[in-house]
Protein backbone atom coordinates (compact mmCIF):
# COMPACT_ATOMS: atom_id res chain seq x y z
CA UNK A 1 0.00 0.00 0.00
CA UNK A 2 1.62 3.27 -0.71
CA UNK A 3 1.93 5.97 1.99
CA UNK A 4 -0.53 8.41 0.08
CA UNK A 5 -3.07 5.71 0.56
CA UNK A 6 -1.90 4.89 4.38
CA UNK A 7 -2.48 8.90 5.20
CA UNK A 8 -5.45 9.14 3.40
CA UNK A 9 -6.85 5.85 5.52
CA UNK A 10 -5.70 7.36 8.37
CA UNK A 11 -7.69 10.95 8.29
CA UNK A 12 -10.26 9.57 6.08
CA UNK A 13 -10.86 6.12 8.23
CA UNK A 14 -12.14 5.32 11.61
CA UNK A 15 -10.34 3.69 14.47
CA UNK A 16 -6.65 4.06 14.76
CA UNK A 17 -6.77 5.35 17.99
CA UNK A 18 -6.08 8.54 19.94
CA UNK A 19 -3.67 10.04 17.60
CA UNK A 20 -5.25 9.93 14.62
CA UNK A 21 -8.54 10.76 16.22
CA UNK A 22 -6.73 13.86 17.29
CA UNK A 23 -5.41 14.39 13.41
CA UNK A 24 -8.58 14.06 11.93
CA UNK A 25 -10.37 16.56 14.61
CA UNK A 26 -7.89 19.01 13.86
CA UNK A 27 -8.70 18.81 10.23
CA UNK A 28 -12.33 19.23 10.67
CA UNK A 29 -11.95 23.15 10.34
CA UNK A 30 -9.97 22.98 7.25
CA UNK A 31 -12.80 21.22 5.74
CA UNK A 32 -15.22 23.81 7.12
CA UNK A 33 -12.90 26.44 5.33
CA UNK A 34 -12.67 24.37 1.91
CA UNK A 35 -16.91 23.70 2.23
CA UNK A 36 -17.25 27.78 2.93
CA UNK A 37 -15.01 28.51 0.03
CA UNK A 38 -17.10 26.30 -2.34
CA UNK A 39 -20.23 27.99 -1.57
CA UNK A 40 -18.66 31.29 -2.08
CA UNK A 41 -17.64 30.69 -5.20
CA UNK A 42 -21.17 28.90 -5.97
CA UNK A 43 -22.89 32.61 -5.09
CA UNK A 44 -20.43 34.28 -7.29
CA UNK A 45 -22.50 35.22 -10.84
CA UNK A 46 -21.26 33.28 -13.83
CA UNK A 47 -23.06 32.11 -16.47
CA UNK A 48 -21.94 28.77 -18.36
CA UNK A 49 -20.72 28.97 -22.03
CA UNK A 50 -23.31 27.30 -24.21
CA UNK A 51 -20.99 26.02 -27.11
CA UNK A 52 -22.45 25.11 -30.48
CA UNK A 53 -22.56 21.30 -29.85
CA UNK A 54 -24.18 18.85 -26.89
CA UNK A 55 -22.03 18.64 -24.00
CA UNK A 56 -22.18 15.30 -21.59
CA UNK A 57 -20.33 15.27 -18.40
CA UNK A 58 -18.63 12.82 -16.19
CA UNK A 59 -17.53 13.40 -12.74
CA UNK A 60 -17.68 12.51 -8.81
CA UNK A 61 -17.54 14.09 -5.71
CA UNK A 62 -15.05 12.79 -3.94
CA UNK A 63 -10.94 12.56 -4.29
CA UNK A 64 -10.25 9.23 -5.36
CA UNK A 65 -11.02 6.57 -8.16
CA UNK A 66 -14.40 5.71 -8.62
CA UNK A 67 -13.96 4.63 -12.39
CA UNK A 68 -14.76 8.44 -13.80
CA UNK A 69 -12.36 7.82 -16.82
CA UNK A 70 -13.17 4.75 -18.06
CA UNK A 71 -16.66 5.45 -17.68
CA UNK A 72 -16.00 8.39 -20.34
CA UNK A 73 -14.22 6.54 -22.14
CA UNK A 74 -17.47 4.28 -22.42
CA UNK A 75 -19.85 6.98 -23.14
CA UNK A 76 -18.00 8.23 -25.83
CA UNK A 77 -17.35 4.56 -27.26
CA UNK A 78 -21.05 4.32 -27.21
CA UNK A 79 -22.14 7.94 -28.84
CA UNK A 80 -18.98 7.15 -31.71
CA UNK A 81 -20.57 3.86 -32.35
CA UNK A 82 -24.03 5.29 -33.07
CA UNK A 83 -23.01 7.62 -35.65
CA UNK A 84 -22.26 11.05 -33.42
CA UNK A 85 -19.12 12.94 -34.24
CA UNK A 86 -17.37 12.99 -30.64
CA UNK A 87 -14.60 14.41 -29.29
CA UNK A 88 -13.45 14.24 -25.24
CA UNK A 89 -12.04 17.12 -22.97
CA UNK A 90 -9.86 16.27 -20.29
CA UNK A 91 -8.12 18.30 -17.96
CA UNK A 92 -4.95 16.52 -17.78
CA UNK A 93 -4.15 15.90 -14.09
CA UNK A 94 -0.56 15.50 -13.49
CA UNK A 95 0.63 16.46 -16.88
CA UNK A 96 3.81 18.36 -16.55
CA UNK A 97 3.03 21.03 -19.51
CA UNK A 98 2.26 24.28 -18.73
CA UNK A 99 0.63 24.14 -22.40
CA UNK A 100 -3.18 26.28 -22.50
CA UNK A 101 -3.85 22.94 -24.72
CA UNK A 102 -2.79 20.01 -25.35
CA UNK A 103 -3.95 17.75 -28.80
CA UNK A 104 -3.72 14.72 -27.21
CA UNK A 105 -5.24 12.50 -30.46
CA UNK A 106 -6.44 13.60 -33.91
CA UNK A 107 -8.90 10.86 -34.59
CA UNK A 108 -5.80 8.49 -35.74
CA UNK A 109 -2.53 8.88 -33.61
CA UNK A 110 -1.89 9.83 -30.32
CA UNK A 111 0.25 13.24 -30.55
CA UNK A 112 1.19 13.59 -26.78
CA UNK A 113 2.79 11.37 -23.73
CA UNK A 114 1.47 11.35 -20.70
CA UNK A 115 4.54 14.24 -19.26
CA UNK A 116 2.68 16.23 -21.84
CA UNK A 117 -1.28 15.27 -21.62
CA UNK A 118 -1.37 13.06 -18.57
CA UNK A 119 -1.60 9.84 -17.55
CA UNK A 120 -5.49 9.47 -18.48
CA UNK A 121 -5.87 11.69 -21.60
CA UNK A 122 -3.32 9.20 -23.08
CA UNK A 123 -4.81 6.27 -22.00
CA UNK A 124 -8.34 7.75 -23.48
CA UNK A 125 -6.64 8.47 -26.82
CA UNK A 126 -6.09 4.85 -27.09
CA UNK A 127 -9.24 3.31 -26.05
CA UNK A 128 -10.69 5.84 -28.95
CA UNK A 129 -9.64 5.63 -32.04
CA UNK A 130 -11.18 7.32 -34.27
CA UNK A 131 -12.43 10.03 -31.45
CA UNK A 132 -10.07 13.47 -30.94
CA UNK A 133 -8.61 13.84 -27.27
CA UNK A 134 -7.70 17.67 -26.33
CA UNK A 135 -6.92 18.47 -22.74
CA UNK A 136 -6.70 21.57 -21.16
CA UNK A 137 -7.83 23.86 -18.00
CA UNK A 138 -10.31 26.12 -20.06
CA UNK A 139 -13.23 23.35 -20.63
CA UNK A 140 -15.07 25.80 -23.52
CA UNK A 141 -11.47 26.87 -25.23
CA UNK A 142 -11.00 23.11 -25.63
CA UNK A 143 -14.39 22.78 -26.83
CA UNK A 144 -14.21 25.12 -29.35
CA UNK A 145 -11.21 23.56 -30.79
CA UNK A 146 -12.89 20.48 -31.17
CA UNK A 147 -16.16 22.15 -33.21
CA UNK A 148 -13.98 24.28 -35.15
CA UNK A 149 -11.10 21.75 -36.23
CA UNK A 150 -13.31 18.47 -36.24
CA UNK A 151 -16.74 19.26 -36.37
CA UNK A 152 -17.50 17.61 -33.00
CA UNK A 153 -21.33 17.77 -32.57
CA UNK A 154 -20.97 16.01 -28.40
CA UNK A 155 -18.28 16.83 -26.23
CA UNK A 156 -17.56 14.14 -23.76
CA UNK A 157 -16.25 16.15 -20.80
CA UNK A 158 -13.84 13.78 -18.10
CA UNK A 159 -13.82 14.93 -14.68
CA UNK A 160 -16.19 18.17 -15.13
CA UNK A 161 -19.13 17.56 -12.19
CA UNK A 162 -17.16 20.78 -10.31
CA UNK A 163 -16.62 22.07 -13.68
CA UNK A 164 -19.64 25.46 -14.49
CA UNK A 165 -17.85 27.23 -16.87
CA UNK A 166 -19.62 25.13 -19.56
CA UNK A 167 -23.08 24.62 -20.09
CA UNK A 168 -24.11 20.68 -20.00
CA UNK A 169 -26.83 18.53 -21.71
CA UNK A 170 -26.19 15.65 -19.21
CA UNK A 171 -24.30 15.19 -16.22
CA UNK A 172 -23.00 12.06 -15.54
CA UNK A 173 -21.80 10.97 -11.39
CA UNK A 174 -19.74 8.18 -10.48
CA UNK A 175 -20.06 6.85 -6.95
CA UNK A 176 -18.39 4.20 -5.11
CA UNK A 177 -21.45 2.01 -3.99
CA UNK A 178 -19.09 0.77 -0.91
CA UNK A 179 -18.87 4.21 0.77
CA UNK A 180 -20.86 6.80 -1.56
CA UNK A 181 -19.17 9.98 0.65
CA UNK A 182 -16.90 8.41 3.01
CA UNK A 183 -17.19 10.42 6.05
CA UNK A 184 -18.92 12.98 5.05
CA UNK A 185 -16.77 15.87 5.72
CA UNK A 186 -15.49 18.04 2.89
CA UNK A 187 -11.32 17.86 2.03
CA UNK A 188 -8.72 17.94 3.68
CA UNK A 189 -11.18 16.22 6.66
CA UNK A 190 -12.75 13.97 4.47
CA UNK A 191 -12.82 12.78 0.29
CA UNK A 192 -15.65 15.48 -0.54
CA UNK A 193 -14.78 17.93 -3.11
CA UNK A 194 -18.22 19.19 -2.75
CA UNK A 195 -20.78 19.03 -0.60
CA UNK A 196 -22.99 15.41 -1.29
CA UNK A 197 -26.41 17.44 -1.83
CA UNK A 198 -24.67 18.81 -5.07
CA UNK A 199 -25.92 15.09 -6.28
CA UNK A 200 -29.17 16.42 -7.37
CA UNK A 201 -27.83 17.70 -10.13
CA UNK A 202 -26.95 14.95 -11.47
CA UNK A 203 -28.98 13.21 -14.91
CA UNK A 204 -27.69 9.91 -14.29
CA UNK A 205 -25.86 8.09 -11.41
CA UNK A 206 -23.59 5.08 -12.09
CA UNK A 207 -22.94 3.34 -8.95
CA UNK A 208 -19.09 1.73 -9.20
CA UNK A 209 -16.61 -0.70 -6.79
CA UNK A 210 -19.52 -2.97 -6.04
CA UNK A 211 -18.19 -6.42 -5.27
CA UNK A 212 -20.03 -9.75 -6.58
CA UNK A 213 -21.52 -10.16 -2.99
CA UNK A 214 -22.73 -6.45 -2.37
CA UNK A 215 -26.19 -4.99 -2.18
CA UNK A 216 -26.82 -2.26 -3.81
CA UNK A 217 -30.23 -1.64 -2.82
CA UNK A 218 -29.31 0.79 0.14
CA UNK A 219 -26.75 2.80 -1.31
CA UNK A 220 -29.54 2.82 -4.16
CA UNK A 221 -31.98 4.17 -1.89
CA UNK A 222 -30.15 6.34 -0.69
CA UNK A 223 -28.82 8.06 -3.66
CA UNK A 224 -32.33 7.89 -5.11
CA UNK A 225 -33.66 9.57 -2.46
CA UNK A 226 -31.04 12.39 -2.51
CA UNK A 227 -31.18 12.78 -6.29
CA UNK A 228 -34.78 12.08 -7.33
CA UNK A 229 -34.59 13.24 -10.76
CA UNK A 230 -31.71 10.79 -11.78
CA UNK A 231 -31.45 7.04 -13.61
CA UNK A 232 -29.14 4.50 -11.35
CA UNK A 233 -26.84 2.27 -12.96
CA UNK A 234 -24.59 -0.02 -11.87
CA UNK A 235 -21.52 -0.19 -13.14
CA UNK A 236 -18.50 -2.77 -13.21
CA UNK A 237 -15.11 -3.05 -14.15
CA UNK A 238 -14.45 -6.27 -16.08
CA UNK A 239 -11.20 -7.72 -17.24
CA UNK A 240 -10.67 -8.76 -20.57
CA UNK A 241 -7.26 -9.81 -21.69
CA UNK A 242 -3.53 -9.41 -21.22
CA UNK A 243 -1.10 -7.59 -23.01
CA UNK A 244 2.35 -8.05 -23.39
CA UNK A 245 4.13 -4.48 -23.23
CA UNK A 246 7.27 -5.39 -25.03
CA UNK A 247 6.12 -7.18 -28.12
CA UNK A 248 2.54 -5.81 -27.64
CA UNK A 249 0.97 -9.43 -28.13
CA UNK A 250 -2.53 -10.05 -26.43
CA UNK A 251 -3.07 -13.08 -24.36
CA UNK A 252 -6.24 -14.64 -23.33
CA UNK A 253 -6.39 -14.11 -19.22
CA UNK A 254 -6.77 -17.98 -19.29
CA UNK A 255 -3.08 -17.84 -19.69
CA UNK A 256 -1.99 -16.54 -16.37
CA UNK A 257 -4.73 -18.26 -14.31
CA UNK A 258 -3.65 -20.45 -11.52
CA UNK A 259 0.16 -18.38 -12.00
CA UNK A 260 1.22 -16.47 -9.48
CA UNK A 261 2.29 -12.71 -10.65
CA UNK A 262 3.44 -9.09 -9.02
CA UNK A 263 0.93 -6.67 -9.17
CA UNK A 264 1.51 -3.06 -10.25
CA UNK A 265 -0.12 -0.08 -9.89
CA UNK A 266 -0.33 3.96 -9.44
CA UNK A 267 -3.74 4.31 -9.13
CA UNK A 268 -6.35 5.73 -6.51
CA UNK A 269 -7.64 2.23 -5.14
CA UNK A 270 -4.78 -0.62 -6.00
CA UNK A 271 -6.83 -3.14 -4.00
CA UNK A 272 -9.66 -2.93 -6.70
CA UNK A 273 -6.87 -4.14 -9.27
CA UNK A 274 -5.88 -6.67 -6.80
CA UNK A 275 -8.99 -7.86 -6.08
CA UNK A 276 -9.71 -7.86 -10.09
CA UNK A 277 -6.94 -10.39 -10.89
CA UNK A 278 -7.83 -12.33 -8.12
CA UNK A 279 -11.02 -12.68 -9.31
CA UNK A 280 -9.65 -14.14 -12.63
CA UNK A 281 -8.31 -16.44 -10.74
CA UNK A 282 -4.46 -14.87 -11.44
CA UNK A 283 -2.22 -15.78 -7.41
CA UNK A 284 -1.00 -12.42 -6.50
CA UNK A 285 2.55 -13.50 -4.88
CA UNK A 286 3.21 -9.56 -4.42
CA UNK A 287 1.71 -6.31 -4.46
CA UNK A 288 3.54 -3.01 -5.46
CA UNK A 289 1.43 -0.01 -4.74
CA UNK A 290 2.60 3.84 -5.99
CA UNK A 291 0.94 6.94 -5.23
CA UNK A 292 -2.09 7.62 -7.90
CA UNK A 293 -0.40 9.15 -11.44
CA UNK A 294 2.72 8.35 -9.95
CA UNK A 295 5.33 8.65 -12.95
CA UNK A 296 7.70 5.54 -13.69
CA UNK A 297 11.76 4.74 -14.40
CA UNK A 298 12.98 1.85 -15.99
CA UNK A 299 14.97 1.56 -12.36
CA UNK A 300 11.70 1.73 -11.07
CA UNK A 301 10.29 -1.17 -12.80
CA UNK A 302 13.41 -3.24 -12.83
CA UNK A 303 13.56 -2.91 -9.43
CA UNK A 304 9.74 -4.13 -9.19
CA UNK A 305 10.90 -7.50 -11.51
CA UNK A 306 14.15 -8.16 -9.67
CA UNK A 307 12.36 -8.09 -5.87
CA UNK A 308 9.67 -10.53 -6.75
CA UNK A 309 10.22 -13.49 -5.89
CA UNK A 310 9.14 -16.92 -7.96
CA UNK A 311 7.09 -15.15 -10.15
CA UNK A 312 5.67 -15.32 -13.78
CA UNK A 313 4.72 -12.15 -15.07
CA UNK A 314 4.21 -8.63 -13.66
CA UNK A 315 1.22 -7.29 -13.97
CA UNK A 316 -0.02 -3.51 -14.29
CA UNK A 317 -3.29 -1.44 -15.47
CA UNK A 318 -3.33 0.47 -18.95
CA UNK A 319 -3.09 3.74 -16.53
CA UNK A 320 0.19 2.48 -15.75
CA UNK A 321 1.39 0.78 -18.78
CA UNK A 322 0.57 4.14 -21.11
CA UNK A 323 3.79 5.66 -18.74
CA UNK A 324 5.92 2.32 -19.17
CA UNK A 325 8.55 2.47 -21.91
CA UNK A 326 8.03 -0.93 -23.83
CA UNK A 327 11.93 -1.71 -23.64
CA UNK A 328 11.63 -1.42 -20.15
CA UNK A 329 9.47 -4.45 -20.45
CA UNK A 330 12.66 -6.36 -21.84
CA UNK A 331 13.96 -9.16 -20.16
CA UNK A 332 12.24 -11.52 -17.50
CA UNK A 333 9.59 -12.17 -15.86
CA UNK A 334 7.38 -10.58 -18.61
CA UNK A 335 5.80 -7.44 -17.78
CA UNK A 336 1.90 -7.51 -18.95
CA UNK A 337 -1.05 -4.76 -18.57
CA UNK A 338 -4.81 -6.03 -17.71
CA UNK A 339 -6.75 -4.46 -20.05
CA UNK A 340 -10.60 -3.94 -19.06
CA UNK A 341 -13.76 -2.86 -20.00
CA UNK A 342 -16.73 -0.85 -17.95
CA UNK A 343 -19.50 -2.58 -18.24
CA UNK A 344 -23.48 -1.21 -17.37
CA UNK A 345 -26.33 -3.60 -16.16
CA UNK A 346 -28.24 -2.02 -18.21
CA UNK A 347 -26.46 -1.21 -21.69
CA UNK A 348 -29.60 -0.58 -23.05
CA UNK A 349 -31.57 1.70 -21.26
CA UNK A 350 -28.61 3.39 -20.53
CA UNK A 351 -27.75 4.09 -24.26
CA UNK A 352 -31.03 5.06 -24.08
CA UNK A 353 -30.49 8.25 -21.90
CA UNK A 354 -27.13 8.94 -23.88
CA UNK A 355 -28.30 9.37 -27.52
CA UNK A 356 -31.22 11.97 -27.10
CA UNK A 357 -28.53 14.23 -24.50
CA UNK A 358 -25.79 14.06 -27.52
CA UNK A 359 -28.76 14.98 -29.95
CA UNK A 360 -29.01 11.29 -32.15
């Protein structure tokens, strides 16, 4: 587990004891500050930018994965794939670019690396071919780019719930169905980046994390009965295959179950990846956890391959494997990615919702 996760379970958590009961009290008035702030800024006039196409949002409200880029990545999949000229807007978190813009894929090659666009732009340009990437701060200057140099008609917008600079057709919120708001309390006291009523606005709720053996009829209630006016999903990450990140081969996942592997990731929640592999039925010997978007050397991952022990293959997510040099991959044990898929219960009905907000 990396020691962004361990604080973050710490403040965020309960038990632990005195001390961190203390550590978390004293935060409580930061988050008081950081909830105040919000609201100010809510009350301050500003009318969203109606752009000249339809404009479908995907967010959350708290800090941490709860599947918000894949789940674009789906949407747009889905709007491409019925005819709609799409294009998605990312902001680029962790990019290293002080660029306004950044063209992260013209429809067919990806233009930018991830020091450039960031870890998840990149990863989005290669889910998508065929659909433009552009990342940048200003939502409706990336937008615009999009109408005016490829005729987008929807704009899939990644990570925009917070974002009311743009006006939006559909809003799109991604909660983790195991603990919807954590504690409750707004950042740097608790995961909320905004307060949990701002669910109302919300079209359409997709409730992530669940495991095989949750309910999801109380968090469903519950988010029903905070956000009356939206359509619950549930959503799922599900693995699909293996691929090989030096000779770029795909594998069937049959081919590492029963094997025992290193898991590695830089993501928000690494014991949802662990948890996925062991649910293929791929024996995780070791775990190697990294702060989320944390940025990789081949030392790094050689290091990784040369402390696990009786091993056949490490294993990372796409997130990870966009930022992995494929000659880093040389050599042995083989170093693989998990490619996956998110998956709706109800494809249908939720297709549904999406092709009258993107106008088709």
């Amino acid at each position: 587990m990396s020691l962004k996760v361990r604080i973050r379970d710490a403040v965020w958590g309960s038990g632990g004891g005195p001390a961190r009961a203390i550590l978390r009290g004293a935060l409580i008035p930061a988050g008081w500050i950081y909830g105040l702030g919000y609201r100010i800024r809510g009350l301050i006039p500003a009318a969203p930018e109606r752009l000249p196409a339809r404009v479908i949002a995907i967010g959350n409200l708290t800090a941490g994965g709860t599947g918000k880029t894949p789940l674009a990545a789906h949407v747009a999949e889905i709007l491409f794939r019925a005819g709609a000229t799409v294009a998605v807007l990312s902001r680029g978190y962790g990019r290293r670019s002080r660029e306004d813009t950044v063209l992260v894929s013209d429809r067919e090659r990806v233009l930018a690396d991830p020091t450039r666009a960031g870890d998840e732009p990149v990863l989005l340009a290669r889910r998508l071919p065929g659909v433009p990437v552009i990342v940048g701060a200003d939502r409706a200057r990336c937008g615009r780019i999009a109408i005016e140099r490829f005729s987008a008609t929807v704009l899939v917008l990644d990570d925009a719930f917070q974002n009311r600079r743009v006006a939006k057709d559909l809003e799109i919120v991604t909660v983790d169905g195991r603990c919807p708001f954590g504690n409750g309390r707004m950042l740097p006291a608790g995961p909320l980046r905004m307060p949990a009523g701002e669910i109302a606005r919300a079209g359409v709720i997709v409730i992530t994390k669940l495991g095989p053996e949750d309910d999801p009829g109380p968090v469903k209630r519950r988010l029903q009965a905070m956000a009356p006016g939206a359509r619950i999903f549930e959503g799922r990450t599900a693995a699909v295959e293996l691929r090989d990140l030096l000779t770029g081969k795909v594998l069937p996942l049959a081919y590492m179950r029963r094997r025992r592997v290193a898991a590695m990731c830089g993501i928000a929640e690494p014991l949802a990846f662990a948890n996925l592999l062991s649910e293929e039925g791929i024996e995780i010997a070791e775990t190697f956890s990294f702060p989320d978007h944390h940025v990789y050397s081949a030392a790094k991952v050689r290091r990784v391959r040369e402390t696990a022990h009786a091993i056949e293959a490490v294993v990372t997510t796409e997130k990870d494997a966009v930022k992995i040099d494929p000659e880093w991959a040389r050599g042995e044990p083989p170093l693989l990615a998990l490619i996956t898929k998110t998956e709706i219960d109800d494809e249908a009905a939720f297709a549904a919702i999406l092709r009258p907000a993107a106008g088709i």
